[in-house]
N, C-alpha and C. Protein backbone atom coordinates (compact mmCIF):
# COMPACT_ATOMS: atom_id res chain seq x y z
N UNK A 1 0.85 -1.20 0.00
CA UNK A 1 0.00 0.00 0.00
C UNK A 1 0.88 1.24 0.00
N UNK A 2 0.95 2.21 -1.17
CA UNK A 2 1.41 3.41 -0.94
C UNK A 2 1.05 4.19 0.08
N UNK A 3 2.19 4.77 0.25
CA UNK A 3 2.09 5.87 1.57
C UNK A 3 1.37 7.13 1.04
N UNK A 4 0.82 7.99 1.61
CA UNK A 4 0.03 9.23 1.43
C UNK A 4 1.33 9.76 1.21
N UNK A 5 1.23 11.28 0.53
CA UNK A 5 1.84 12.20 0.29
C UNK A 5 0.91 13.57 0.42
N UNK A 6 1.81 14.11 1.59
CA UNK A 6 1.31 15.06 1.91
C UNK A 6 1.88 16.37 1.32
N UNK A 7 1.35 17.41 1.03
CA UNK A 7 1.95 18.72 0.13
C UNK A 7 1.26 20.23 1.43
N UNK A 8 2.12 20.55 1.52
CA UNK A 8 1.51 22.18 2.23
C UNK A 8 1.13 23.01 1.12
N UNK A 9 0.13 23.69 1.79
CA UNK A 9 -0.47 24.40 1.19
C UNK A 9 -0.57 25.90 2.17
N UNK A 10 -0.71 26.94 1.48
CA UNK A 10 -1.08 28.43 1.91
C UNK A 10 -2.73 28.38 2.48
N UNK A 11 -2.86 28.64 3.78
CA UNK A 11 -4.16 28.55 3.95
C UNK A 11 -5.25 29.09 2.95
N UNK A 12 -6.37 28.10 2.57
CA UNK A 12 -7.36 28.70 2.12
C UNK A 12 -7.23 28.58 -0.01
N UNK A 13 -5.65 27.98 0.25
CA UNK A 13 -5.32 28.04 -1.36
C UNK A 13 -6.49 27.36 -2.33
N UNK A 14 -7.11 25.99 -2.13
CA UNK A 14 -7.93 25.88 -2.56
C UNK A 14 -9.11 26.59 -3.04
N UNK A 15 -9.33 27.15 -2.69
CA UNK A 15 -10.62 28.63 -2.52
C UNK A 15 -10.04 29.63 -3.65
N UNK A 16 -9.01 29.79 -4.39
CA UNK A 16 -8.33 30.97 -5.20
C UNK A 16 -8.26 30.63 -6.24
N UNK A 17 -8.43 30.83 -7.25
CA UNK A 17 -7.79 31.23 -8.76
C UNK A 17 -7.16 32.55 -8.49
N UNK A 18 -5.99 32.70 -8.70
CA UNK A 18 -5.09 33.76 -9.08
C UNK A 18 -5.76 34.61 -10.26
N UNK A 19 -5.78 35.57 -9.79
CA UNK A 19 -5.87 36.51 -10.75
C UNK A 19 -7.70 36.37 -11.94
N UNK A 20 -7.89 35.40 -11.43
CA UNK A 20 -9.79 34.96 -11.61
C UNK A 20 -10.55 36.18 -10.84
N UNK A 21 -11.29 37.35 -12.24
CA UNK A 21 -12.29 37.94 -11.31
C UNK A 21 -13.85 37.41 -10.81
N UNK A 22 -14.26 37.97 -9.79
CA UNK A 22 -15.47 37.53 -9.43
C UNK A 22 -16.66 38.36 -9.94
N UNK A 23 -16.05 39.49 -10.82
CA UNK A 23 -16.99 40.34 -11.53
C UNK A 23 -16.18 41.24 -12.12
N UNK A 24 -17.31 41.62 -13.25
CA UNK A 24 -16.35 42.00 -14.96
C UNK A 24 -16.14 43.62 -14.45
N UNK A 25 -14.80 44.10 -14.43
CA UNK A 25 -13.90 45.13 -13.96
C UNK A 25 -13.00 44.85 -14.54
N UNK A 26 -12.10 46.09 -15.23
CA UNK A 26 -10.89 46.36 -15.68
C UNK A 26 -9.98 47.36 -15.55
N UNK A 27 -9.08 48.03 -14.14
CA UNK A 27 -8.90 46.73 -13.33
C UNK A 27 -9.93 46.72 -12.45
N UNK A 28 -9.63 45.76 -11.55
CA UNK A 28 -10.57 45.09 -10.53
C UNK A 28 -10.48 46.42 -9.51
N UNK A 29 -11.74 46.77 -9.04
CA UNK A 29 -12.06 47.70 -7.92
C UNK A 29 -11.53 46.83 -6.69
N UNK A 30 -11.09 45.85 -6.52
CA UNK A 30 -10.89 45.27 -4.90
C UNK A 30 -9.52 44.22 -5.29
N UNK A 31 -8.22 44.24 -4.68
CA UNK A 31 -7.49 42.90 -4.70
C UNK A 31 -8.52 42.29 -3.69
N UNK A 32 -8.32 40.98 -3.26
CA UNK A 32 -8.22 40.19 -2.50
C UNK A 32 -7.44 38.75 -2.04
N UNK A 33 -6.47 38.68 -1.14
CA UNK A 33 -5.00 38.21 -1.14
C UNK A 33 -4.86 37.87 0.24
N UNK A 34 -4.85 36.53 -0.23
CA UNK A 34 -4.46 35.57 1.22
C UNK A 34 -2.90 35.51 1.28
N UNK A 35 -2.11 36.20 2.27
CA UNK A 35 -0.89 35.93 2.59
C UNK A 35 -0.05 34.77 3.19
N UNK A 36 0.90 34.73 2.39
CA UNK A 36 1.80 33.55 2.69
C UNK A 36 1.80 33.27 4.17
N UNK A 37 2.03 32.49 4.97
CA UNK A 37 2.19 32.22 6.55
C UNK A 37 3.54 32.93 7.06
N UNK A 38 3.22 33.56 7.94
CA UNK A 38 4.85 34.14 8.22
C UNK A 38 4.77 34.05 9.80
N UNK A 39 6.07 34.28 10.12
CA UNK A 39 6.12 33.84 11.82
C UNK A 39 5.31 35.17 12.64
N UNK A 40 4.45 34.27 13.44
CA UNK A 40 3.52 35.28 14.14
C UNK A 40 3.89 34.88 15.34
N UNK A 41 4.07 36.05 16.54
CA UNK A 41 4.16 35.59 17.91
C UNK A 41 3.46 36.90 19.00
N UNK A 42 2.79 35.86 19.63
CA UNK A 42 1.86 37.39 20.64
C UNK A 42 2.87 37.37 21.90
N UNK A 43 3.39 38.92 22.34
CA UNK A 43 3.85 39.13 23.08
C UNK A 43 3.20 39.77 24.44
N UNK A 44 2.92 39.52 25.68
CA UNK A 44 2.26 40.07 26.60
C UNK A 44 3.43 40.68 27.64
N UNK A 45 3.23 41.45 28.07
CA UNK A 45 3.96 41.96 28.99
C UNK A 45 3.34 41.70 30.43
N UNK A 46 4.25 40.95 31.00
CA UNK A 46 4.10 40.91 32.60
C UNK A 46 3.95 41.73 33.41
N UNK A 47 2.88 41.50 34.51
CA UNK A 47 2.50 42.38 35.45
C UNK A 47 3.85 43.13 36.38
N UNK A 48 3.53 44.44 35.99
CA UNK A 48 5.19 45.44 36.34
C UNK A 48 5.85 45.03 35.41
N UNK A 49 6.02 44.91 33.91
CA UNK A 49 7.16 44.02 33.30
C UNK A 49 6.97 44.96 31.90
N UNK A 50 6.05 46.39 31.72
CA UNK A 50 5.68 46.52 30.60
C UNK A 50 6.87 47.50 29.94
N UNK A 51 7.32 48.18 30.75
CA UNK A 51 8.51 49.52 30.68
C UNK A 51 9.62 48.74 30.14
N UNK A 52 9.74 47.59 30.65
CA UNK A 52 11.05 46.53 30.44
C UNK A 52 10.55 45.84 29.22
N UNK A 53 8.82 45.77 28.93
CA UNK A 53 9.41 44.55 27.55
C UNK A 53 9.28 46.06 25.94
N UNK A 54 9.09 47.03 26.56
CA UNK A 54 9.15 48.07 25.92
C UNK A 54 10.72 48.26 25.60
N UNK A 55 11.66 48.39 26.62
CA UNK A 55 13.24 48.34 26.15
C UNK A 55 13.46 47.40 25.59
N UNK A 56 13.30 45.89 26.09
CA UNK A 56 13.21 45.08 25.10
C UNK A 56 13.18 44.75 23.58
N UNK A 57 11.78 45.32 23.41
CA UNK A 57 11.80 45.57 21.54
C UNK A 57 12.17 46.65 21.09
N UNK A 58 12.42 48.04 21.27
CA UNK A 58 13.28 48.72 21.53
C UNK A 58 14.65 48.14 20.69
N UNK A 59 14.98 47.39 21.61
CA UNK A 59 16.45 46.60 21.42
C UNK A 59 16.47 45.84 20.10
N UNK A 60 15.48 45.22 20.27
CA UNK A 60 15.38 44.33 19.07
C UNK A 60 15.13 44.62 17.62
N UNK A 61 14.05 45.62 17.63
CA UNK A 61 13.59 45.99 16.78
C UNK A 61 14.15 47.46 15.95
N UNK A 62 14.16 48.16 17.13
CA UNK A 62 14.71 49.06 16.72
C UNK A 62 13.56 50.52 16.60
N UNK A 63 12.76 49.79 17.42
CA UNK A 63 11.43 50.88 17.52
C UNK A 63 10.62 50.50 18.95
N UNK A 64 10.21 51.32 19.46
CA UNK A 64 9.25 50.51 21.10
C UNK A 64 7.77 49.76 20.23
N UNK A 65 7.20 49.01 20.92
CA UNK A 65 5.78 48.56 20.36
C UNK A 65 5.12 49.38 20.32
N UNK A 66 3.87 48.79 19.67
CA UNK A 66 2.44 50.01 19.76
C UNK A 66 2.29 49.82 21.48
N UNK A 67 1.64 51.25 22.03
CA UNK A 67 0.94 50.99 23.50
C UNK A 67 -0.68 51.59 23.30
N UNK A 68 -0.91 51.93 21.78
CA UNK A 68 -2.45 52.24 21.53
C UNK A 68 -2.68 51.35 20.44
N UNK A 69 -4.08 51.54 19.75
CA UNK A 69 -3.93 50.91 18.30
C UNK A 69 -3.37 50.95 17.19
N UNK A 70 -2.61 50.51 17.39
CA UNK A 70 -1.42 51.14 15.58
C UNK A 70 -0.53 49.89 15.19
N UNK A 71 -0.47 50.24 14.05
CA UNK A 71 0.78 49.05 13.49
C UNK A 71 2.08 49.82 13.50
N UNK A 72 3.18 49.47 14.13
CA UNK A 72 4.59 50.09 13.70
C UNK A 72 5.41 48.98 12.71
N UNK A 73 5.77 49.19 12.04
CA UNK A 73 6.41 49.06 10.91
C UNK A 73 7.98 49.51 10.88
N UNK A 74 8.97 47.83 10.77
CA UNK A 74 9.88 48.40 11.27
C UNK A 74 10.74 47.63 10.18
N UNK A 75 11.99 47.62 10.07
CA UNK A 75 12.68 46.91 8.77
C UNK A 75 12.57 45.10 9.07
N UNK A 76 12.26 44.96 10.15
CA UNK A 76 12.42 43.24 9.81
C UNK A 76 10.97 42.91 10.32
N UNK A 77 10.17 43.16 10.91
CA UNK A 77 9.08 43.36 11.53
C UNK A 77 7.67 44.39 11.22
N UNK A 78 6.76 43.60 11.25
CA UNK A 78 5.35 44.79 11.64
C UNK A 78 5.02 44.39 13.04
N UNK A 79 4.90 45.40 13.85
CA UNK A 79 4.30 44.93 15.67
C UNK A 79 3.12 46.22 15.30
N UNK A 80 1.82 44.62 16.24
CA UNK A 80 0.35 44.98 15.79
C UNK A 80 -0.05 44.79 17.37
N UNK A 81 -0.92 46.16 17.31
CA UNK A 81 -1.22 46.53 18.81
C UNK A 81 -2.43 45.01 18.96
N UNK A 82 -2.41 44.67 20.54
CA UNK A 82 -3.24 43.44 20.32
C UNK A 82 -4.08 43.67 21.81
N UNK A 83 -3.70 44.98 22.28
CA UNK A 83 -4.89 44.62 23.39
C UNK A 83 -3.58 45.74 24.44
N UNK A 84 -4.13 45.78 25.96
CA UNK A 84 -3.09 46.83 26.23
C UNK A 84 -1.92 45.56 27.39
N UNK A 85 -0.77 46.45 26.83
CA UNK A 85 0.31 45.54 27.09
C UNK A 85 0.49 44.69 26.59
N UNK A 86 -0.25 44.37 25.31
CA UNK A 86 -0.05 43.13 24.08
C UNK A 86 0.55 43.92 22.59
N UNK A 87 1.13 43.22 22.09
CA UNK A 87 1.69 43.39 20.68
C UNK A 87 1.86 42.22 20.05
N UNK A 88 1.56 41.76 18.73
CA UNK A 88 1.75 40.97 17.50
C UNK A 88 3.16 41.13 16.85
N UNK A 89 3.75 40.18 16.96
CA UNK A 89 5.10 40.48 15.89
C UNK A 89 5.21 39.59 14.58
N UNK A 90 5.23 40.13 13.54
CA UNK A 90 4.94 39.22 12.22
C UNK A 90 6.41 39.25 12.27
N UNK A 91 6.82 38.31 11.79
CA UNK A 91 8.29 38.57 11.15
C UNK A 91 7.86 38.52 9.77
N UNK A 92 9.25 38.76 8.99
CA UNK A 92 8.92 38.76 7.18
C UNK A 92 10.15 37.81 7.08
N UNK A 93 10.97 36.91 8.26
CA UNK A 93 11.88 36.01 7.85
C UNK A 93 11.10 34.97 7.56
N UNK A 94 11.97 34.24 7.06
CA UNK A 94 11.52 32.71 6.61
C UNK A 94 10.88 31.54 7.91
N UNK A 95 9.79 31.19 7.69
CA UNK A 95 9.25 30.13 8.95
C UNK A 95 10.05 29.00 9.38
N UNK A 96 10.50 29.21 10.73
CA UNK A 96 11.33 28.40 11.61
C UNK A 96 10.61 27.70 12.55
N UNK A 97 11.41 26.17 12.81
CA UNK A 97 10.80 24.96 13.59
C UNK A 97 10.20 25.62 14.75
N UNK A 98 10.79 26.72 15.25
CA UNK A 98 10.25 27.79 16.68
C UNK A 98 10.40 28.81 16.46
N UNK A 99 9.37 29.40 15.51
CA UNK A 99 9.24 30.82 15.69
C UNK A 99 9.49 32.21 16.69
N UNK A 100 9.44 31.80 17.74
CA UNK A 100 9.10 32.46 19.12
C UNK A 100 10.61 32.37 19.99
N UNK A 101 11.69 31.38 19.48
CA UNK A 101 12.54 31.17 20.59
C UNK A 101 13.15 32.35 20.64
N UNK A 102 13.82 33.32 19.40
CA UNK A 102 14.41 34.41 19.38
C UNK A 102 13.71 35.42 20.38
N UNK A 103 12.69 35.38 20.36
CA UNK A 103 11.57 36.29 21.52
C UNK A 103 12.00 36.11 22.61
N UNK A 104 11.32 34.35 23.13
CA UNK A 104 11.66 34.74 24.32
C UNK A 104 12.93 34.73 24.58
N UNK A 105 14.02 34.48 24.41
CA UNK A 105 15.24 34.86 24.91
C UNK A 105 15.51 36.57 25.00
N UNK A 106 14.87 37.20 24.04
CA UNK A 106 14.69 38.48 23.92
C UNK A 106 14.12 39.48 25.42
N UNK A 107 13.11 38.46 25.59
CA UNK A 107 11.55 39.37 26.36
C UNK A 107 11.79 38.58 27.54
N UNK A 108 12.86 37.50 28.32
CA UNK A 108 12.81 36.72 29.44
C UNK A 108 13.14 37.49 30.48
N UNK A 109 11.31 36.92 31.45
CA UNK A 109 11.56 37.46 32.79
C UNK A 109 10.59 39.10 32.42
N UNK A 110 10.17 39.25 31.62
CA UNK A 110 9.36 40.70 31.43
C UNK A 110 7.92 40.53 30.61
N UNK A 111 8.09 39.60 29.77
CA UNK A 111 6.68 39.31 29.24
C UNK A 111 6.85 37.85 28.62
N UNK A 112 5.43 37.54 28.45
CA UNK A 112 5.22 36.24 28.12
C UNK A 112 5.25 36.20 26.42
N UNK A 113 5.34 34.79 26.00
CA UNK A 113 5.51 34.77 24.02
C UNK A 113 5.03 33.66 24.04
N UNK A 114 3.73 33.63 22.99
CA UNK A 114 3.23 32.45 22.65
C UNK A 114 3.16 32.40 20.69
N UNK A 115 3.91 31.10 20.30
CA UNK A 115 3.34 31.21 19.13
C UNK A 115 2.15 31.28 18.25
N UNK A 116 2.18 31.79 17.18
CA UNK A 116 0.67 32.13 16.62
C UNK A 116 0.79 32.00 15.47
N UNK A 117 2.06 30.91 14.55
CA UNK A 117 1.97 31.15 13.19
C UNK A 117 1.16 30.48 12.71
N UNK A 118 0.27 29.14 13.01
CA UNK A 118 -0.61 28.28 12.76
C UNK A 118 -1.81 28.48 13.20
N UNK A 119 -1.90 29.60 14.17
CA UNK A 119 -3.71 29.40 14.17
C UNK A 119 -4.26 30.90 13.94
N UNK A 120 -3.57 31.53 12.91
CA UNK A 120 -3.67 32.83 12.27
C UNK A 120 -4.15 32.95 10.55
N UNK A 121 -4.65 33.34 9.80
CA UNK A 121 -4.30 33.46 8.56
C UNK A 121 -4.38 34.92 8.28
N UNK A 122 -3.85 35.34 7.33
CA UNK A 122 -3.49 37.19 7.22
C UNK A 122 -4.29 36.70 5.86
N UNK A 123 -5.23 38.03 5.62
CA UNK A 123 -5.86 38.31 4.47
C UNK A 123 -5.75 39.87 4.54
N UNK A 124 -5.34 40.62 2.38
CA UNK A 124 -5.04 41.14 2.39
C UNK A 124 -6.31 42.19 1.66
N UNK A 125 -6.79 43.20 2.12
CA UNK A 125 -7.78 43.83 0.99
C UNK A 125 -7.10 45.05 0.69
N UNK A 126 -7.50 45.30 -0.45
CA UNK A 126 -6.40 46.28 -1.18
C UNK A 126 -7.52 46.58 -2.98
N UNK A 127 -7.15 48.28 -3.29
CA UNK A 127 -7.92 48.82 -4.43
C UNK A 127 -8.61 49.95 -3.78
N UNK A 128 -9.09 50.63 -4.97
CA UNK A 128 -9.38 51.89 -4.75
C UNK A 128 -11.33 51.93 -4.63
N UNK A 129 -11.83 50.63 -3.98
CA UNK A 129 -13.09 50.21 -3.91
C UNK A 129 -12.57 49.43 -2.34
N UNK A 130 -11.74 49.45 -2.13
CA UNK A 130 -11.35 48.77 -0.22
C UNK A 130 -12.70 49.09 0.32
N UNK A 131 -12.50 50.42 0.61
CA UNK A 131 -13.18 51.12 1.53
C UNK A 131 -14.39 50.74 1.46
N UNK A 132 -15.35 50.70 0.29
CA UNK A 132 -16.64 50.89 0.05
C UNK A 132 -16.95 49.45 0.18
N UNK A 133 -16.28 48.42 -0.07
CA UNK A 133 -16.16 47.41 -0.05
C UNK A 133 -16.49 46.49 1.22
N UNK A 134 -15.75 47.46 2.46
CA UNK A 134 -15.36 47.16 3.79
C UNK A 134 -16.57 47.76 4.61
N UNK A 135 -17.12 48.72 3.81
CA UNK A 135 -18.15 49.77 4.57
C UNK A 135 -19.08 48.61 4.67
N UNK A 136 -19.81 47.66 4.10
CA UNK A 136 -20.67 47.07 3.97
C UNK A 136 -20.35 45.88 5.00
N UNK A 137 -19.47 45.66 5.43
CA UNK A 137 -19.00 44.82 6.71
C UNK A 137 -18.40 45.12 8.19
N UNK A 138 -18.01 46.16 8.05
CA UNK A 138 -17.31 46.70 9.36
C UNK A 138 -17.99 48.15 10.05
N UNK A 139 -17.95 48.53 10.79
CA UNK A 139 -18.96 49.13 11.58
C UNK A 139 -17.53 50.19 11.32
N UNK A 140 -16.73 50.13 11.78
CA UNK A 140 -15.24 51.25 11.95
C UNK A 140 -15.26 52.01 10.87
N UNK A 141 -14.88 53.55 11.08
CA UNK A 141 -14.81 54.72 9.61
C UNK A 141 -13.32 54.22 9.77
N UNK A 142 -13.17 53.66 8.76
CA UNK A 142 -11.60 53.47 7.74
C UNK A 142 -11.26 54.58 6.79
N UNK A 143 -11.85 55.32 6.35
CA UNK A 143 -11.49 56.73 5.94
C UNK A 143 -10.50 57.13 6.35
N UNK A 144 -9.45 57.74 5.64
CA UNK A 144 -8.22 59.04 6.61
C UNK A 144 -9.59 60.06 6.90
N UNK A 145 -8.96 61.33 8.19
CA UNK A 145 -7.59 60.84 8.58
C UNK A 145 -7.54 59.54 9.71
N UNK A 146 -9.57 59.62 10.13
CA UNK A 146 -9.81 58.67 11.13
C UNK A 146 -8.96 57.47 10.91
N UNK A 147 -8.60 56.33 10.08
CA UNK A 147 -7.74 55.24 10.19
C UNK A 147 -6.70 55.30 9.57
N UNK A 148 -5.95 56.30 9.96
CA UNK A 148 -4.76 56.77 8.88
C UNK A 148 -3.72 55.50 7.91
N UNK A 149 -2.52 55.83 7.94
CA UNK A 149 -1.61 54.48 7.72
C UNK A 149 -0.98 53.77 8.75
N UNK A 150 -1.10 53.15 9.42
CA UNK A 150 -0.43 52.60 10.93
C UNK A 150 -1.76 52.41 11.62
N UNK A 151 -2.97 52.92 11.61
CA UNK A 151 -3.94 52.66 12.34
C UNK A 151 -4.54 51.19 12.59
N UNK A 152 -4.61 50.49 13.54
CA UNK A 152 -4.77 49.31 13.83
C UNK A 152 -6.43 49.01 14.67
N UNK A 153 -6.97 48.20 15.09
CA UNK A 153 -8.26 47.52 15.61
C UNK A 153 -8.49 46.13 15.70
N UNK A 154 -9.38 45.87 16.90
CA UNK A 154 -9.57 45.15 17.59
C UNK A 154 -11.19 44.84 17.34
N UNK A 155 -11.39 44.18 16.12
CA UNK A 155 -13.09 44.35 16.01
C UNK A 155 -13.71 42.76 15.46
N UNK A 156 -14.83 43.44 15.09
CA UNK A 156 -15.75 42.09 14.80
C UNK A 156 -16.30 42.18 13.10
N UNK A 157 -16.25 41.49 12.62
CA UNK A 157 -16.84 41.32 11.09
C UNK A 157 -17.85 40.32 10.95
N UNK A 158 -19.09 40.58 10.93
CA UNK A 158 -20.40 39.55 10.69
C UNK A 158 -20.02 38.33 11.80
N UNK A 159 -19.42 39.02 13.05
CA UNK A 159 -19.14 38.47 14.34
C UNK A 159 -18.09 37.19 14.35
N UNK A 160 -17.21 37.40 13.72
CA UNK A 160 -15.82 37.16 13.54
C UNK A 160 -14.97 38.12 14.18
N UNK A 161 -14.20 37.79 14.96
CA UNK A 161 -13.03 38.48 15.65
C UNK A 161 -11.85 38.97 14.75
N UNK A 162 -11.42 40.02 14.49
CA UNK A 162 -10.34 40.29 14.00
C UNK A 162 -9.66 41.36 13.82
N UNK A 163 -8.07 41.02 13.83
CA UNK A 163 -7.27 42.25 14.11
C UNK A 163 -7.47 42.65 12.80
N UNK A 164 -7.50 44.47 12.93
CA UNK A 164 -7.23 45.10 11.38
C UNK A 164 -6.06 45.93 11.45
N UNK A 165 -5.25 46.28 10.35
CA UNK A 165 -4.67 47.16 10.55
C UNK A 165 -4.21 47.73 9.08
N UNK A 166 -4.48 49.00 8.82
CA UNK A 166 -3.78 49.68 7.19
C UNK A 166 -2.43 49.93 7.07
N UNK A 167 -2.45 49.57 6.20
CA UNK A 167 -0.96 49.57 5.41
C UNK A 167 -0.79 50.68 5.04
N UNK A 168 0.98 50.94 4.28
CA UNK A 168 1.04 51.87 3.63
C UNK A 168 0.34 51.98 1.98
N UNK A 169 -0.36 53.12 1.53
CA UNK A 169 -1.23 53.02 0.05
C UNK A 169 -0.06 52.22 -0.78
N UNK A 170 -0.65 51.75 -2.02
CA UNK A 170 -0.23 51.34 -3.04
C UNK A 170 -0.75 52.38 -4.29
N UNK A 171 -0.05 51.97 -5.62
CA UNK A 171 -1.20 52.66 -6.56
C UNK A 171 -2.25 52.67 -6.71
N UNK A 172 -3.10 51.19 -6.10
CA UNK A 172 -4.25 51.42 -7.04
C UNK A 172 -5.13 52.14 -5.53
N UNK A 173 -4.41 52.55 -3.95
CA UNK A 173 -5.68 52.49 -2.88
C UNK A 173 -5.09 51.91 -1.84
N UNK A 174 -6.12 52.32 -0.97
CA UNK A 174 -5.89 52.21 0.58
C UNK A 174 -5.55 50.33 0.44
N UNK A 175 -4.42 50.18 1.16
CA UNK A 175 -4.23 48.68 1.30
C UNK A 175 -4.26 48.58 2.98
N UNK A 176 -5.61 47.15 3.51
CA UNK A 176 -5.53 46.80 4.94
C UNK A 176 -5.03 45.54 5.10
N UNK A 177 -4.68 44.73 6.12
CA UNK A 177 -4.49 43.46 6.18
C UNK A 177 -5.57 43.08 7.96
N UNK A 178 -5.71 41.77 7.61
CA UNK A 178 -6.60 41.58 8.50
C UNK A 178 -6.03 40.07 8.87
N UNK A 179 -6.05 39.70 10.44
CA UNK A 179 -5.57 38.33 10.69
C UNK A 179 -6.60 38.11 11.52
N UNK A 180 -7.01 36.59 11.17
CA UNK A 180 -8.19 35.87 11.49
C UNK A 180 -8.40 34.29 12.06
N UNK A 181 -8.80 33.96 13.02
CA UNK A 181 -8.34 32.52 13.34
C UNK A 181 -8.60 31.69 12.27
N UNK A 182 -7.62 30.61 12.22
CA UNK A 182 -7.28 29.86 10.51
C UNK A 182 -9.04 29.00 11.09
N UNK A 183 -9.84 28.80 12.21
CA UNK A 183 -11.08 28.21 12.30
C UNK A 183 -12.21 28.90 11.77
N UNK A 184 -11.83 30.11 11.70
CA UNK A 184 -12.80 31.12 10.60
C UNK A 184 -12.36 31.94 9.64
N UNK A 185 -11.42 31.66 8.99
CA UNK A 185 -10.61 32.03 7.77
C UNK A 185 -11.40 32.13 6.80
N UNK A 186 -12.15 30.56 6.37
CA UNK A 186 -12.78 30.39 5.25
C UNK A 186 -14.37 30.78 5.03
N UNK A 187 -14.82 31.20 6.57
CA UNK A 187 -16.41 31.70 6.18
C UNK A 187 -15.66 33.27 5.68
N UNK A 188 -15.03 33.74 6.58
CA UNK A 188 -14.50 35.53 6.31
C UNK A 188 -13.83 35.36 4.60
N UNK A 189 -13.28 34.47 3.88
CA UNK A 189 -12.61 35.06 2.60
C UNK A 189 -14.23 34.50 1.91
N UNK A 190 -15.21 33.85 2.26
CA UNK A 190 -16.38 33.69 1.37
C UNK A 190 -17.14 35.29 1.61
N UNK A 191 -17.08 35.55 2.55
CA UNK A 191 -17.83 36.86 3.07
C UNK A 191 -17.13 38.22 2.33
N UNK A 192 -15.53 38.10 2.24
CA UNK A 192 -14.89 38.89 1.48
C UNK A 192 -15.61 39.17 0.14
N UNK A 193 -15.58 37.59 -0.46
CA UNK A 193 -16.06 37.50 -1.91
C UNK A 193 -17.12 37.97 -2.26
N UNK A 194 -18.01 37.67 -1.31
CA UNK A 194 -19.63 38.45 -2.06
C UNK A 194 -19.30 39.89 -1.90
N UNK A 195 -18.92 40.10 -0.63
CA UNK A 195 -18.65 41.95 -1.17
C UNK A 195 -18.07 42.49 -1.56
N UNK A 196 -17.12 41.82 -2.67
CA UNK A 196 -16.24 42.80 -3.35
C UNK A 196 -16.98 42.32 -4.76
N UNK A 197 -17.87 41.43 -4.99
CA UNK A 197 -17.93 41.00 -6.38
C UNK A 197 -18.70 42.15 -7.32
N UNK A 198 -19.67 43.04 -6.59
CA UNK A 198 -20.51 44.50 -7.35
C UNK A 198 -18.95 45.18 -7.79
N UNK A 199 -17.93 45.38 -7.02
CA UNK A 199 -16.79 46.33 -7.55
C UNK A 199 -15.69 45.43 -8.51
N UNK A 200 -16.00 44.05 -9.17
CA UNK A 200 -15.09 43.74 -9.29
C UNK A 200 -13.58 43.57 -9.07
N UNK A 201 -13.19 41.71 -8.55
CA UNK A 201 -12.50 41.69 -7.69
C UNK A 201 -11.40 40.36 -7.91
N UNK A 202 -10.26 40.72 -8.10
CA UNK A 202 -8.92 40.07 -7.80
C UNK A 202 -8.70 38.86 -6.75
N UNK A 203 -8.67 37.60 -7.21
CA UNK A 203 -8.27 36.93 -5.96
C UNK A 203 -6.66 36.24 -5.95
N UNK A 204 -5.75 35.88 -4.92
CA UNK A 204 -4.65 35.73 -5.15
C UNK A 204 -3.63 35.25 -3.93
N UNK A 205 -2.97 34.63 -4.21
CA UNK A 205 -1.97 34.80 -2.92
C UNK A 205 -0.88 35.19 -3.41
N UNK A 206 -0.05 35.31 -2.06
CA UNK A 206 1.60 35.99 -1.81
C UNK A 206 2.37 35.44 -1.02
């Protein structure tokens, strides 16, 4: 009996045609872009421990964390505000057997690190129809200057939990990224789809 062969996949890859619109636009009023998996780790800061895991990344990073809602954006890193005395650290290195060990050796004795690259998926919305797109699902004014570039949240989508946070623009429009538990990934990129399909819409990964 042959053995199975197993292949990884990008969450949700099944669900995509690249570059397949979901309605006739030229270009497409909406990307929509499931991101590659990259090392995610939630950092909490210990009770009395927050000033210290603030020098901490500081050190590391080369910037302090968010301590409100915002994304900082740093050359090896995005840190995503996650609650108070919490921060998200994406890395953009390549996924390692332990994501998190560089952390905690980093943050030991001042805050806690749990990995999060597996029960996360990052979806990306992006185009110059985002907004109008997003209006029809999210309760939050995403408009500048109210959600500027760095502006981050802690909200709910058709009662799905999820972090948001805007990017810097691209050509075509406001670009956000949104991370979502990989257990409700796939109702949120079906929910994506119907509302971007009136603006015509891009699907894809990265």
């Amino acid at each position: 009996m042959a053995e199975p062969a197993w292949t990884e996949q990008p969450p949700l890859a099944r669900l995509i045609e690249a570059g397949r619109p979901v309605a006739s636009a030229d270009p497409p009023g909406v990307r929509l872009t499931v991101r590659a998996p990259r090392r995610l780790v939630q950092v909490m800061a210990r009770r009395g421990g927050f000033r210290a895991t603030v020098d901490a990344a500081r050190g590391l990073f080369g910037s302090p964390p968010p301590s409100r809602p915002e994304a900082v954006f740093t050359a090896d890193a995005t840190l995503v505000w996650s609650g108070p005395g919490q921060f998200l650290v994406l890395d953009h290195a390549e996924p390692i057997d332990d994501p998190a060990a560089a952390l905690r050796t980093a943050f030991a004795g001042t805050a806690s690190v749990v990995d999060q690259s597996h029960g996360r998926v990052e979806i990306e919305v992006a185009g110059r129809q985002a907004r109008a797109m997003l209006a029809k699902l999210c309760s939050l004014d995403l408009a500048a200057p109210a959600f500027a570039v760095g502006a981050a949240a802690a909200t709910s989508i058709d009662h799905t939990n999820v972090t948001l946070w805007r990017e810097p623009d691209d050509s075509d429009g406001p670009v956000f990224r949104f991370l979502v538990f990989s257990t409700f990934a796939e109702s949120l990129w079906h929910l994506f789809t119907a509302s971007a399909a009136e603006f015509g819409a891009a699907k894809g990964l990265r």
